[in-house]
C-alpha atoms as a PDB file:
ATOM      1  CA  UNK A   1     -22.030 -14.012  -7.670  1.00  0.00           C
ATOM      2  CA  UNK A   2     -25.056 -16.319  -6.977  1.00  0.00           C
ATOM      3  CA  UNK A   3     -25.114 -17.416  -3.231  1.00  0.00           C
ATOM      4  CA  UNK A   4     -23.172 -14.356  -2.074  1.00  0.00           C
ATOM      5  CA  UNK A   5     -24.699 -13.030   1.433  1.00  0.00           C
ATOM      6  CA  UNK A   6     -23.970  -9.297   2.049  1.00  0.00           C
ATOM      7  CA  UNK A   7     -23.894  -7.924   5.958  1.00  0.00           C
ATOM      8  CA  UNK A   8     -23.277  -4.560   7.309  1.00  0.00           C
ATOM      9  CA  UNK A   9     -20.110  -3.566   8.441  1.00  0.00           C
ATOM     10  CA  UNK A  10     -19.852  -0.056  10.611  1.00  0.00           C
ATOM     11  CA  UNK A  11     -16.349   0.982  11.018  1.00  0.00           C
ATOM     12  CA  UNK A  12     -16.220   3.650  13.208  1.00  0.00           C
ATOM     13  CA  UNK A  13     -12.854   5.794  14.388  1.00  0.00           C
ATOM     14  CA  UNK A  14     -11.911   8.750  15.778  1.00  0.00           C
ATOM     15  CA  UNK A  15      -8.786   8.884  12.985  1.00  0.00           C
ATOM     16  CA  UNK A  16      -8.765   8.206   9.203  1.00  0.00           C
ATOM     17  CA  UNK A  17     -10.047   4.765   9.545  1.00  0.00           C
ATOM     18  CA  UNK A  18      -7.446   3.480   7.593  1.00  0.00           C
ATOM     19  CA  UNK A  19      -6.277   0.792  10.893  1.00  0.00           C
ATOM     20  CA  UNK A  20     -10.218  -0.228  10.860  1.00  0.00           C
ATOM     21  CA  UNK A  21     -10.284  -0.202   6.885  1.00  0.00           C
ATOM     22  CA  UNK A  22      -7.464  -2.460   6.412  1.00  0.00           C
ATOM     23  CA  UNK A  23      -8.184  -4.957   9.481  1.00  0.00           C
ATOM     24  CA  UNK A  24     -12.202  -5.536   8.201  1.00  0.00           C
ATOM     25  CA  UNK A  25     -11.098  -6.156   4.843  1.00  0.00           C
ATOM     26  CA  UNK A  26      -8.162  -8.768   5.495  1.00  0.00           C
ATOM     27  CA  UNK A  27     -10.717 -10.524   7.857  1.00  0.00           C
ATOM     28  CA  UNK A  28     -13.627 -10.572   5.599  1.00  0.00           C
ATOM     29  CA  UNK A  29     -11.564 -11.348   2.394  1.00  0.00           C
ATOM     30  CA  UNK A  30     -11.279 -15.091   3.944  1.00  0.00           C
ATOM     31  CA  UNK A  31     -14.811 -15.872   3.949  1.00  0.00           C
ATOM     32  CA  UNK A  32     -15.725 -16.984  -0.262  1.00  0.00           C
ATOM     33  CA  UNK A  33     -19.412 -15.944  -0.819  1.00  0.00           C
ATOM     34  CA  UNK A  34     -19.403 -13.823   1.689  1.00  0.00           C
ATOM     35  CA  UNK A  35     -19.241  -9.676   1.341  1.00  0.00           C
ATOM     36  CA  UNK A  36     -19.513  -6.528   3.308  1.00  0.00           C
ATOM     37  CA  UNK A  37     -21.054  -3.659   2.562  1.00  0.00           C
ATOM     38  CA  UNK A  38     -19.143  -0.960   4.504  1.00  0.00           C
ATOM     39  CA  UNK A  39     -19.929   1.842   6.724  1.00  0.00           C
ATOM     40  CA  UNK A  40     -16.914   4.188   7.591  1.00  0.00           C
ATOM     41  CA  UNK A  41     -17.420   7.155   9.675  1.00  0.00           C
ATOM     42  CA  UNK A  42     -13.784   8.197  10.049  1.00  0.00           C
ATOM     43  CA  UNK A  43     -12.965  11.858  12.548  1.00  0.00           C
ATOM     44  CA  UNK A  44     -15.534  10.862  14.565  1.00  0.00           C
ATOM     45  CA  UNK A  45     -14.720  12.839  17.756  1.00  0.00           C
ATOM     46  CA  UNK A  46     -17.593  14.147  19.781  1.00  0.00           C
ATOM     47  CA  UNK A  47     -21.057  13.584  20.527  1.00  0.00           C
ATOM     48  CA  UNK A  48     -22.734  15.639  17.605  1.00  0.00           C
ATOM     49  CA  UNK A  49     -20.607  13.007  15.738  1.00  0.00           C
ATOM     50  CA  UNK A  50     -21.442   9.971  17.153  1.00  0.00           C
ATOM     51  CA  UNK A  51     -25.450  10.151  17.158  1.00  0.00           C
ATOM     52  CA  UNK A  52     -24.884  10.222  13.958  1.00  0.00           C
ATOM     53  CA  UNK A  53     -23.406   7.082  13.087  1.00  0.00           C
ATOM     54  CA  UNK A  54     -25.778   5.278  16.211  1.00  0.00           C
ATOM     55  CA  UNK A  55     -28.335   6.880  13.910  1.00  0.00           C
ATOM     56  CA  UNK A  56     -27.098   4.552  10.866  1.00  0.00           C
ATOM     57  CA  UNK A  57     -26.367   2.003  12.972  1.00  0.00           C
ATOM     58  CA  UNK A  58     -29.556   1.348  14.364  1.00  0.00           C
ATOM     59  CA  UNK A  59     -31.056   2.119  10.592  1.00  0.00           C
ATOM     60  CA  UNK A  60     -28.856  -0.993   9.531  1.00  0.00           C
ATOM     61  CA  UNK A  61     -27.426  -3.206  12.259  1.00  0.00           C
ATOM     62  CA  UNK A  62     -24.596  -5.395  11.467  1.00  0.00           C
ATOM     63  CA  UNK A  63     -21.007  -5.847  12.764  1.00  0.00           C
ATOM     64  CA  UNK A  64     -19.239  -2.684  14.532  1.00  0.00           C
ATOM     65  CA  UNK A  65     -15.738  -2.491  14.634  1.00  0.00           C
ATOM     66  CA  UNK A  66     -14.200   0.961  16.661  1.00  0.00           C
ATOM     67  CA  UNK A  67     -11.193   2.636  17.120  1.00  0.00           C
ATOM     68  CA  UNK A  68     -12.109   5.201  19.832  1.00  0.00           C
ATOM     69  CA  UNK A  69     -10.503   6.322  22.337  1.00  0.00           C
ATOM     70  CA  UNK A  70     -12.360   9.016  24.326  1.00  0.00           C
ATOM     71  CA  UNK A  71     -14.088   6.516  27.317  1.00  0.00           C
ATOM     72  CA  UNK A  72     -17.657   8.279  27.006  1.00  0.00           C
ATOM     73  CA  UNK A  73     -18.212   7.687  23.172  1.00  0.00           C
ATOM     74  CA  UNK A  74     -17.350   4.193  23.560  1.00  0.00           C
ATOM     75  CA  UNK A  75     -19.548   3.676  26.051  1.00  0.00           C
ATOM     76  CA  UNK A  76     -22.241   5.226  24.320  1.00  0.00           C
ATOM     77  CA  UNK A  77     -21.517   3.281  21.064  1.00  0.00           C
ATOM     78  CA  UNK A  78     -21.742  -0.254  23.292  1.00  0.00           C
ATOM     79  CA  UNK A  79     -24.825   0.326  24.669  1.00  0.00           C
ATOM     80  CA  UNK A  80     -26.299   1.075  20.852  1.00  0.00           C
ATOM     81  CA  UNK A  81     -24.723  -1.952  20.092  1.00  0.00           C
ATOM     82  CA  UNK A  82     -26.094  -3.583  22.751  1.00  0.00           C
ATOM     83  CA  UNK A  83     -29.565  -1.914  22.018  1.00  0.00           C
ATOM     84  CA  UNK A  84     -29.728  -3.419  18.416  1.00  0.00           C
ATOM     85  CA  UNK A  85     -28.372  -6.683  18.683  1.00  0.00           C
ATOM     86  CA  UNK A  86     -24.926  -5.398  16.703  1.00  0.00           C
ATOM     87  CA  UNK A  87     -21.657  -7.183  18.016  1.00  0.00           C
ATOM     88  CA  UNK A  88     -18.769  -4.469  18.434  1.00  0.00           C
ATOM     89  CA  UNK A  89     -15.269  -4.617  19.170  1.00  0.00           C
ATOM     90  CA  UNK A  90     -12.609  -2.337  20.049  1.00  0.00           C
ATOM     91  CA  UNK A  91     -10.236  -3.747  17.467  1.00  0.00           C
ATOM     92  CA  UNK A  92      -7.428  -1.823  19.302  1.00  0.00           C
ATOM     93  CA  UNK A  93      -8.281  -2.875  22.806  1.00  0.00           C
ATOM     94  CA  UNK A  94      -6.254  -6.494  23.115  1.00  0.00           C
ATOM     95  CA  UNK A  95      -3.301  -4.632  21.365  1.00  0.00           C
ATOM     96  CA  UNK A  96      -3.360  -1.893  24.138  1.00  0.00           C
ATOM     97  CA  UNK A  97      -3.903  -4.791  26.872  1.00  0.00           C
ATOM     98  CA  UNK A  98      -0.989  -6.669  25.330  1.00  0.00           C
ATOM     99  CA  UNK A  99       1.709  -3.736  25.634  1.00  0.00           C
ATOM    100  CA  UNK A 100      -0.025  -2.185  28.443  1.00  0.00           C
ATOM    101  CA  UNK A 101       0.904  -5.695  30.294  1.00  0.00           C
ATOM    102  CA  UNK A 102       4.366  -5.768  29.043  1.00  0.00           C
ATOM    103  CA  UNK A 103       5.682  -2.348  29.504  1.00  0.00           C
ATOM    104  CA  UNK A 104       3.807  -2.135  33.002  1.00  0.00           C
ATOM    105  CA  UNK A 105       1.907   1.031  32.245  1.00  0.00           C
ATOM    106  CA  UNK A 106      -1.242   2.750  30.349  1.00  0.00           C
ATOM    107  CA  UNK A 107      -1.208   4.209  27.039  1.00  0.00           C
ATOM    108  CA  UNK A 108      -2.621   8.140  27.378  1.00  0.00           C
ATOM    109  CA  UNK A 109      -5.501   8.555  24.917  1.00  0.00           C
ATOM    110  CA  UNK A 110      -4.632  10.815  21.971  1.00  0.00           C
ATOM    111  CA  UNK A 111      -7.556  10.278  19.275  1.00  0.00           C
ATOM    112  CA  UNK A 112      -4.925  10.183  15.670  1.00  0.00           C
ATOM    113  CA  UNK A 113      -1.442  10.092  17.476  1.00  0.00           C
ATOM    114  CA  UNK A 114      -0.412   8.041  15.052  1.00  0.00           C
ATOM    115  CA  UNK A 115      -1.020  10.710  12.375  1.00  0.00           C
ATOM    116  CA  UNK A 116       0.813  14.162  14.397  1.00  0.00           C
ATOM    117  CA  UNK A 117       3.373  16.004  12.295  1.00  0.00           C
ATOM    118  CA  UNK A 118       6.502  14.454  13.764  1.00  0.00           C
ATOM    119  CA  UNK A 119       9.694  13.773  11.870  1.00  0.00           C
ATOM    120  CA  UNK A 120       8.859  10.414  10.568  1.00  0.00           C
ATOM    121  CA  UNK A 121       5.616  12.354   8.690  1.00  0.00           C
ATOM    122  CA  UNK A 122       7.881  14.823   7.098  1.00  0.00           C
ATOM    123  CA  UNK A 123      10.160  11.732   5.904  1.00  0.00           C
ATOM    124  CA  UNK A 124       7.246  10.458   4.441  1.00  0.00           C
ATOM    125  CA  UNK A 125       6.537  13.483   2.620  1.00  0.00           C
ATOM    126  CA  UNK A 126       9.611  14.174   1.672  1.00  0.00           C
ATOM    127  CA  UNK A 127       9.977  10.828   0.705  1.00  0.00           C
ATOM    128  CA  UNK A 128       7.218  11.233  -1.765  1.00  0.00           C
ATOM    129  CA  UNK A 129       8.436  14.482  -3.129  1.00  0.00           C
ATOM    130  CA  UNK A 130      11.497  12.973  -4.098  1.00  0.00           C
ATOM    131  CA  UNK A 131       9.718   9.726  -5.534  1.00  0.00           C
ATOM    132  CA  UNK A 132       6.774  12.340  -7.878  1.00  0.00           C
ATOM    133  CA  UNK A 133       9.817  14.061  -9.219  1.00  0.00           C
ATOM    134  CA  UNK A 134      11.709  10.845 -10.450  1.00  0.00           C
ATOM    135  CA  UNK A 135       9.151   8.977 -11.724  1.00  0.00           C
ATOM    136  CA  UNK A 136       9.503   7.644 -15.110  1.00  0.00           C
ATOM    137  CA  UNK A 137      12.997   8.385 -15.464  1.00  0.00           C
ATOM    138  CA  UNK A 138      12.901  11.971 -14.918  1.00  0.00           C
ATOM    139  CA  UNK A 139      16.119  14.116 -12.963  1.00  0.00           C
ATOM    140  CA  UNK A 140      18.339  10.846 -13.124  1.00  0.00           C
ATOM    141  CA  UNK A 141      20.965  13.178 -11.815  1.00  0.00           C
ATOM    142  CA  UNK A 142      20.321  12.798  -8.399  1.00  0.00           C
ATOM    143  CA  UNK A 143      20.186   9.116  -8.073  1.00  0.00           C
ATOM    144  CA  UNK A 144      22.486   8.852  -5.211  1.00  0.00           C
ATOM    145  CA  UNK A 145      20.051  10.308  -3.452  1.00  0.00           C
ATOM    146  CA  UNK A 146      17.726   7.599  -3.736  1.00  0.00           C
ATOM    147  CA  UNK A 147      16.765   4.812  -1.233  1.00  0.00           C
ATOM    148  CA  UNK A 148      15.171   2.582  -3.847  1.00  0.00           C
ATOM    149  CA  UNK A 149      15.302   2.401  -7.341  1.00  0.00           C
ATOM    150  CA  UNK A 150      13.004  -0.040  -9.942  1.00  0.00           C
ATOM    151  CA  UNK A 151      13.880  -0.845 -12.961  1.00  0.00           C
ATOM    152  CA  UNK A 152      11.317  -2.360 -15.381  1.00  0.00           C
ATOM    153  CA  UNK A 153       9.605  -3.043 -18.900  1.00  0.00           C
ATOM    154  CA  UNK A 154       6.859  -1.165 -19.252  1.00  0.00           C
ATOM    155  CA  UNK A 155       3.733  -1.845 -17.106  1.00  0.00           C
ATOM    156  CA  UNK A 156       5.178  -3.773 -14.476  1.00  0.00           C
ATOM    157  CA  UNK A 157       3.561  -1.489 -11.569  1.00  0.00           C
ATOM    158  CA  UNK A 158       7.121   0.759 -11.392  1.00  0.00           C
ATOM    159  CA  UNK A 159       4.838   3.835 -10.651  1.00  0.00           C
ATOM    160  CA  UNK A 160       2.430   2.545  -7.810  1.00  0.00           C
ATOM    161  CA  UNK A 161       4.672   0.345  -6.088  1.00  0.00           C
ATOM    162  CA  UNK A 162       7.121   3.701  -6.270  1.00  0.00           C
ATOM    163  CA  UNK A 163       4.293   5.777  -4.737  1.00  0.00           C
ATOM    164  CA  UNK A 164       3.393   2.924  -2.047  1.00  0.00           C
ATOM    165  CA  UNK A 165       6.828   2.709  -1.005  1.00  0.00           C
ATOM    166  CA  UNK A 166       7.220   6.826  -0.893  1.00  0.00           C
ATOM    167  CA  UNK A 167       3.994   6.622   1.827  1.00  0.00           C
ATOM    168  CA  UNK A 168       6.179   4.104   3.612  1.00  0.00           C
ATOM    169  CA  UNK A 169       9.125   6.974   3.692  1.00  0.00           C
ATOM    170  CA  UNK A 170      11.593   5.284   1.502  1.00  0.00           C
ATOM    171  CA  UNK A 171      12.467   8.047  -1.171  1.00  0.00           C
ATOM    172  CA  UNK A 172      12.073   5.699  -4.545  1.00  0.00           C
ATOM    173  CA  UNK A 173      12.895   6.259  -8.573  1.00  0.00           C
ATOM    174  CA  UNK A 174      11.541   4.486 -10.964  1.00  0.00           C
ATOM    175  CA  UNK A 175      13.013   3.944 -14.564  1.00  0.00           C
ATOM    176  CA  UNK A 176      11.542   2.314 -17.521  1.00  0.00           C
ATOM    177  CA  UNK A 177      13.631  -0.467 -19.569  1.00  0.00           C
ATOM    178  CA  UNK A 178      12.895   0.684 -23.104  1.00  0.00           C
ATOM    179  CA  UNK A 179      14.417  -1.572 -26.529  1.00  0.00           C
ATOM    180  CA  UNK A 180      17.485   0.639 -28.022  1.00  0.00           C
ATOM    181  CA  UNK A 181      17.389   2.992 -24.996  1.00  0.00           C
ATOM    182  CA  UNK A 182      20.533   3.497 -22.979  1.00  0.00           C
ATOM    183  CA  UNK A 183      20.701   3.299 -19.410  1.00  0.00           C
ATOM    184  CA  UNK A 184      21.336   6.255 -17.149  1.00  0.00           C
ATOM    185  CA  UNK A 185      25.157   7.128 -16.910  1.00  0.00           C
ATOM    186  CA  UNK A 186      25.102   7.548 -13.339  1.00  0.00           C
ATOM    187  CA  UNK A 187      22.930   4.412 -12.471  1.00  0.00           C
ATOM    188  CA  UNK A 188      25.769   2.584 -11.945  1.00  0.00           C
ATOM    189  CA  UNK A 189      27.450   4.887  -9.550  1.00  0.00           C
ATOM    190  CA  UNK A 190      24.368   5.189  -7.110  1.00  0.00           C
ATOM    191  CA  UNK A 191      25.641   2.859  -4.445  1.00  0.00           C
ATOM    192  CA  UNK A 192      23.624   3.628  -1.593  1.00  0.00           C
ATOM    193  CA  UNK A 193      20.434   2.841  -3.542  1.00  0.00           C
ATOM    194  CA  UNK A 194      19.071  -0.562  -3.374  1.00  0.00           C
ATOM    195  CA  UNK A 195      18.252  -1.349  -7.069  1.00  0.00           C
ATOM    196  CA  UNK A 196      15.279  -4.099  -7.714  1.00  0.00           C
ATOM    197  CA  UNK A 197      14.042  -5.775 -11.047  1.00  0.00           C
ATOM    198  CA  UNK A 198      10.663  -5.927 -11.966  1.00  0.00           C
ATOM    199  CA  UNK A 199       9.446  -8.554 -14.090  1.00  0.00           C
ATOM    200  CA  UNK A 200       6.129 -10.374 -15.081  1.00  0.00           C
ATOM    201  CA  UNK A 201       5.069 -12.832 -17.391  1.00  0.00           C
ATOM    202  CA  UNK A 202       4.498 -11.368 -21.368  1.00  0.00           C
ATOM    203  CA  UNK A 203       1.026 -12.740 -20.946  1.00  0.00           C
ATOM    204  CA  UNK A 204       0.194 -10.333 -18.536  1.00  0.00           C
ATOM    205  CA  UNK A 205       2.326  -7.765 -19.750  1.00  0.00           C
ATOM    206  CA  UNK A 206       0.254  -8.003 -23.047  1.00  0.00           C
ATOM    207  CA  UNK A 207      -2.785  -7.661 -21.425  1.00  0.00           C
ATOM    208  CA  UNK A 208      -2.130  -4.434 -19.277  1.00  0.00           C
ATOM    209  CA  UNK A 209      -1.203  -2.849 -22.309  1.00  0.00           C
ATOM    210  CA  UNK A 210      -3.634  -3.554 -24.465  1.00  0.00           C
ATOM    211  CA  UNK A 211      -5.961  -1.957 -22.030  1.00  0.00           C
ATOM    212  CA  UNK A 212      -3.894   0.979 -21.804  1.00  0.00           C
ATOM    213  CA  UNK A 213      -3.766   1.235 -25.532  1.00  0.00           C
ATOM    214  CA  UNK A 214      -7.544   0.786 -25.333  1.00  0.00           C
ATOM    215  CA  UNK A 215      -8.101   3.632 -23.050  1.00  0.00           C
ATOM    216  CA  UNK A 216      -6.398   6.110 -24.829  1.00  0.00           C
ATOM    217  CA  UNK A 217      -8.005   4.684 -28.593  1.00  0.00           C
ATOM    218  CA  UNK A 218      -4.341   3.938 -29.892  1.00  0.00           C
ATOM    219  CA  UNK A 219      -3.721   1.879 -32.564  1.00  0.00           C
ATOM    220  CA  UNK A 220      -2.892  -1.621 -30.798  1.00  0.00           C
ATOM    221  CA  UNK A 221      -0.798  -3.154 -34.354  1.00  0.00           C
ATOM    222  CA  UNK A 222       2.569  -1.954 -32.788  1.00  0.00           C
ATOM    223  CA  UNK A 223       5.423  -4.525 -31.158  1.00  0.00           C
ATOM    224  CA  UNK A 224       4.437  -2.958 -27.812  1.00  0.00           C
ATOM    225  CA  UNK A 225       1.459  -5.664 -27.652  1.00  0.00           C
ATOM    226  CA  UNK A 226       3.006  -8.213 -29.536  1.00  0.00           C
ATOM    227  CA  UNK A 227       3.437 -11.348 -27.502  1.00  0.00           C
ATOM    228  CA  UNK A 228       7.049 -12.147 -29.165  1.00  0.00           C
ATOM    229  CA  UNK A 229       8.402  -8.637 -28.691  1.00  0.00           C
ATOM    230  CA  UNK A 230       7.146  -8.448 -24.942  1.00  0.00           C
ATOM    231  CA  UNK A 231       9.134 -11.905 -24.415  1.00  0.00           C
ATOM    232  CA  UNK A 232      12.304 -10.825 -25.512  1.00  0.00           C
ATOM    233  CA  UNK A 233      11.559  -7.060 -23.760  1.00  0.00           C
ATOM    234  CA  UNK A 234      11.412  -9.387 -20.660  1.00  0.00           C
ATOM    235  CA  UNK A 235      14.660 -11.870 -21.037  1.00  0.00           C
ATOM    236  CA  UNK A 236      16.657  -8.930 -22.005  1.00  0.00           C
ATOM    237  CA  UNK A 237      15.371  -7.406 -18.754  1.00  0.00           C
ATOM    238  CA  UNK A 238      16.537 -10.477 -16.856  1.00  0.00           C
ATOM    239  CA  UNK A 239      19.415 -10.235 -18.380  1.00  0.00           C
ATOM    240  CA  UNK A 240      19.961  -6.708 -17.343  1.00  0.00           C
ATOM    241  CA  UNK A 241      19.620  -7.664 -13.493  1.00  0.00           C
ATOM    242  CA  UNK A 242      21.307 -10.672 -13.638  1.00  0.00           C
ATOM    243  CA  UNK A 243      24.721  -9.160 -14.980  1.00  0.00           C
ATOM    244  CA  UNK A 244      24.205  -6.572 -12.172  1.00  0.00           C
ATOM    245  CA  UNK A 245      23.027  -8.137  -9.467  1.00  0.00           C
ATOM    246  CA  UNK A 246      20.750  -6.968  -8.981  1.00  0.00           C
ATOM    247  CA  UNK A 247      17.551  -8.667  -6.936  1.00  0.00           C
ATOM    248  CA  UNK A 248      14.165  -9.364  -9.111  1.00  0.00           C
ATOM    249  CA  UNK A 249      10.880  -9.692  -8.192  1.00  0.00           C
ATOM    250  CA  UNK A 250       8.006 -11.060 -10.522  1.00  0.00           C
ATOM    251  CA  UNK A 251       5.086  -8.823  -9.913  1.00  0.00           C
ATOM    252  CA  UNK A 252       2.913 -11.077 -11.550  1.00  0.00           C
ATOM    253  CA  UNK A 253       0.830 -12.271  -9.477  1.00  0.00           C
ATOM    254  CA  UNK A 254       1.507 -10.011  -6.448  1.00  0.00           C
ATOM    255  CA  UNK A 255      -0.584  -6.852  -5.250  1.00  0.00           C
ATOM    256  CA  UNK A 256       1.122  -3.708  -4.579  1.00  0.00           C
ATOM    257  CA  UNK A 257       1.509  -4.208  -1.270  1.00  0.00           C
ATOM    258  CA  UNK A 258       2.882  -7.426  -1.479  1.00  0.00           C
ATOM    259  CA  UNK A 259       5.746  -6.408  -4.101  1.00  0.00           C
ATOM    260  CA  UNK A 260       6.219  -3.117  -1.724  1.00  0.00           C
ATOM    261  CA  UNK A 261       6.621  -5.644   1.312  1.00  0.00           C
ATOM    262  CA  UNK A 262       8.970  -7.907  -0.327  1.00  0.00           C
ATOM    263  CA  UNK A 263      11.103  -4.782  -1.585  1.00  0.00           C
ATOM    264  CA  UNK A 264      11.047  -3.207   1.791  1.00  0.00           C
ATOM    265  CA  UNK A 265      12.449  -6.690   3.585  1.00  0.00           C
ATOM    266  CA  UNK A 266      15.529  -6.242   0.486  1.00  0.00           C
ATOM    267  CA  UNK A 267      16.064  -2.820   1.951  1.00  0.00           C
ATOM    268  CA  UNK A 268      16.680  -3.835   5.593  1.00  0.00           C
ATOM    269  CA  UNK A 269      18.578  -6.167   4.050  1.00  0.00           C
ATOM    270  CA  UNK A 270      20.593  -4.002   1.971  1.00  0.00           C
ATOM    271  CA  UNK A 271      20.683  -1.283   4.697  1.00  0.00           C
ATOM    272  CA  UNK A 272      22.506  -3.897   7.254  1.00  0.00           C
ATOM    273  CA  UNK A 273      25.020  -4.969   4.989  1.00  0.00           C
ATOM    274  CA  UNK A 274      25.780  -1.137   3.619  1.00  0.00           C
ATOM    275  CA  UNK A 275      26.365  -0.687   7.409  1.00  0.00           C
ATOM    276  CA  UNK A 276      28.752  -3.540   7.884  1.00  0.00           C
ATOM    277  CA  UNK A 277      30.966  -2.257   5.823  1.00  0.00           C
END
């Protein structure tokens, strides 16, 4: 883009760095002609460690965002900062402040903690495990055990949003709506799963599988691209969720994470009332 200005970001943690990741981007993703070219140093966890990234820092000052914990690194890292003329912030230091004010006492450093093989991370594997092995419509048998199940045409984003909400623990199956093809027999009878419609406009339907079609060098003179066919693929969809109930959500012009968001908030939802009665 003409007129864009780049800067360096450093992101530096003594985790993943998928906290810093996530944080930079949403910021930066505000600012139009502006873009970041990114330095992540994630496990960074001793000293060996560190000189390395002041090493890249001072190479190629820019912004410094850090997630560590251990008191001498982040000293070290400030006064490189400092050194180079590279603003840094502990993007986790007003959060600590914040709760550390509230609950009356101090957090004990544990570099990761939010990573360590508790219950909630085998949920989320688990929850994944299930969600791999139903993808698609496969082993419809076991539906009940589901927390979430999407229904869709083809190409509405069944599969990633699946896998997105899996990595969020909520074990998910995904089944494709296709013309003449019957429904599961035990769909119906799942009643602890909360079931959510995906829809999108044929437009965009069309073009997400043309490109498929493109990438595999298929023949692309076949209903499943033509605009008509997608349409009614669609309102008989609607139809579908509509006689059941069932919630919808058009995914076309949402993100992933913005359809998994909105399906998670259903699921609280749907959790409370299955509770209530």
């Amino acid at each position: 883009m003409v007129g864009r200005s780049y800067f360096h970001l450093h992101l530096v943690s003594d985790s993943t760095g998928e906290t810093l990741i996530t944080v930079a981007r949403a910021v930066v993703a505000q600012y139009e002609g502006v873009a970041a070219i990114e330095h992540v140093y994630p496990l960074v966890r001793s000293t060996t460690q560190l000189e390395r990234v002041l090493a890249e820092i001072e190479a190629a000052p820019g912004i410094v965002l850090y997630t560590l914990v251990d008191p001498d690194l982040m000293t070290r890292l400030e006064d490189v900062c400092r050194a180079t003329s590279s603003p840094c912030l502990s993007v986790l230091a007003p959060v600590h402040s914040l709760i550390s004010s509230y609950l009356g006492t101090h957090s004990t450093a544990r570099p990761g903690a939010q990573h360590m093989l508790n219950a909630e991370y085998f949920k989320r594997i688990d929850a994944m495990n299930f969600t791999l092995m139903h993808d698609d419509g496969h082993l419809p048998d076991d539906l009940d055990e589901a927390d979430v199940i999407l229904m869709g045409v083809s190409r509405t984003s069944k599969t990633p949003t699946a896998v997105y909400l899996a990595n969020r623990g909520l074990k998910t199956a995904n089944f494709p709506l296709v013309p003449g093809m019957p429904l599961p027999p035990n769909l119906e009878a799942a009643k602890k799963a909360l079931i959510v419609g995906l829809v999108a406009t044929p437009e965009r339907i069309v073009q997400i599988r043309q490109n498929r079609l493109l990438s595999l060098n298929a023949d692309d003179d076949t209903s499943y691209v033509d605009r008509e066919a997608v349409a009614e693929e669609i309102a008989a969809s609607r139809r579908l969720f509509a006689r059941h109930g069932w919630p919808v959500i058009d995914v076309t012009r949402r993100s992933i994470e913005e359809t998994a968001a909105a399906i998670i908030d259903l699921y609280r939802d749907h959790r409370l009332k299955s509770l209530a009665e």
